[in-house]
Protein backbone atom coordinates (compact mmCIF):
# COMPACT_ATOMS: atom_id res chain seq x y z
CA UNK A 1 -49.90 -17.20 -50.46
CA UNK A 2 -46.28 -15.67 -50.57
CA UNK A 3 -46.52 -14.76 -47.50
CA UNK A 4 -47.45 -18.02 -45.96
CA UNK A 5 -44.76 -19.91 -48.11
CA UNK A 6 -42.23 -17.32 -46.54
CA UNK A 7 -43.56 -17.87 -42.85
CA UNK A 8 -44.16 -21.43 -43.70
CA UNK A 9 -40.75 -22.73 -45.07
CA UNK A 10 -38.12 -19.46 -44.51
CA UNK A 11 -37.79 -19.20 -48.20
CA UNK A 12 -38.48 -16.13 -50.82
CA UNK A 13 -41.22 -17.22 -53.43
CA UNK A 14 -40.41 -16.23 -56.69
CA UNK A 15 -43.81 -14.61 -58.22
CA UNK A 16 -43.79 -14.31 -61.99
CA UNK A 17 -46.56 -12.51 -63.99
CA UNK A 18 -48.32 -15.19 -66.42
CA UNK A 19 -50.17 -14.21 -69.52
CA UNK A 20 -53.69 -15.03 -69.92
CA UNK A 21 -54.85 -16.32 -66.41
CA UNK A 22 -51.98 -18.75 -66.06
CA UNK A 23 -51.07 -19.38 -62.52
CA UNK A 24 -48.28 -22.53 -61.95
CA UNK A 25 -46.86 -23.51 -59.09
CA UNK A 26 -43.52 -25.02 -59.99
CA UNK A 27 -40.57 -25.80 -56.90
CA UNK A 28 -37.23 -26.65 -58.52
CA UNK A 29 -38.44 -27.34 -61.74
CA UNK A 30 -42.14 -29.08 -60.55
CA UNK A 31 -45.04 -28.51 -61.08
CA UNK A 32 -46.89 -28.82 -57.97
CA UNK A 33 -50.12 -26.81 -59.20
CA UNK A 34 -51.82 -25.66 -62.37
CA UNK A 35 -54.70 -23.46 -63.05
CA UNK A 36 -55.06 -24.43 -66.05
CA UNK A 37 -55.10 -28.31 -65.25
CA UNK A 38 -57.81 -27.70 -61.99
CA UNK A 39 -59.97 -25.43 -63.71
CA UNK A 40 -59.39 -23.14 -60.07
CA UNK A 41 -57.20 -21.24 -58.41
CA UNK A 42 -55.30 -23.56 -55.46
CA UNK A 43 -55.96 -23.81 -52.01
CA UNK A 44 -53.24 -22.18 -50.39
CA UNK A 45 -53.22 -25.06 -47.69
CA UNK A 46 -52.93 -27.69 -50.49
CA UNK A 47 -49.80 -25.66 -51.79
CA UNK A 48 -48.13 -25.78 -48.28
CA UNK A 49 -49.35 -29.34 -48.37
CA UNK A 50 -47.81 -30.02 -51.36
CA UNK A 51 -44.59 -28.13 -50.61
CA UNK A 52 -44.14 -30.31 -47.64
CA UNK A 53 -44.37 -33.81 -49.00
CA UNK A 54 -41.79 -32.71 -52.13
């Protein structure tokens, strides 16, 4: 998914180890995506989706 962001947008995704499954997606202080909320891991094209409307 880092890899798409970076092809994506031209920016460098900041990937930060969570503790006990935790996996956020937060842009400038958002939270675009939680694991914990879903109950799954995201789609990556609903992160790129949700990166665009932002």
């Amino acid at each position: 998914m880092a890899a798409k962001i970076r092809e994506v947008f031209g920016v460098e995704p900041q990937l930060v180890k969570g503790d006990n499954g935790v996996f956020d997606v937060v842009v400038d202080g958002r939270l675009i995506f939680s694991k914990h909320e879903a109950g799954r891991f995201p789609r990556e094209q609903e992160v790129l989706d949700a990166l665009r409307d932002r």
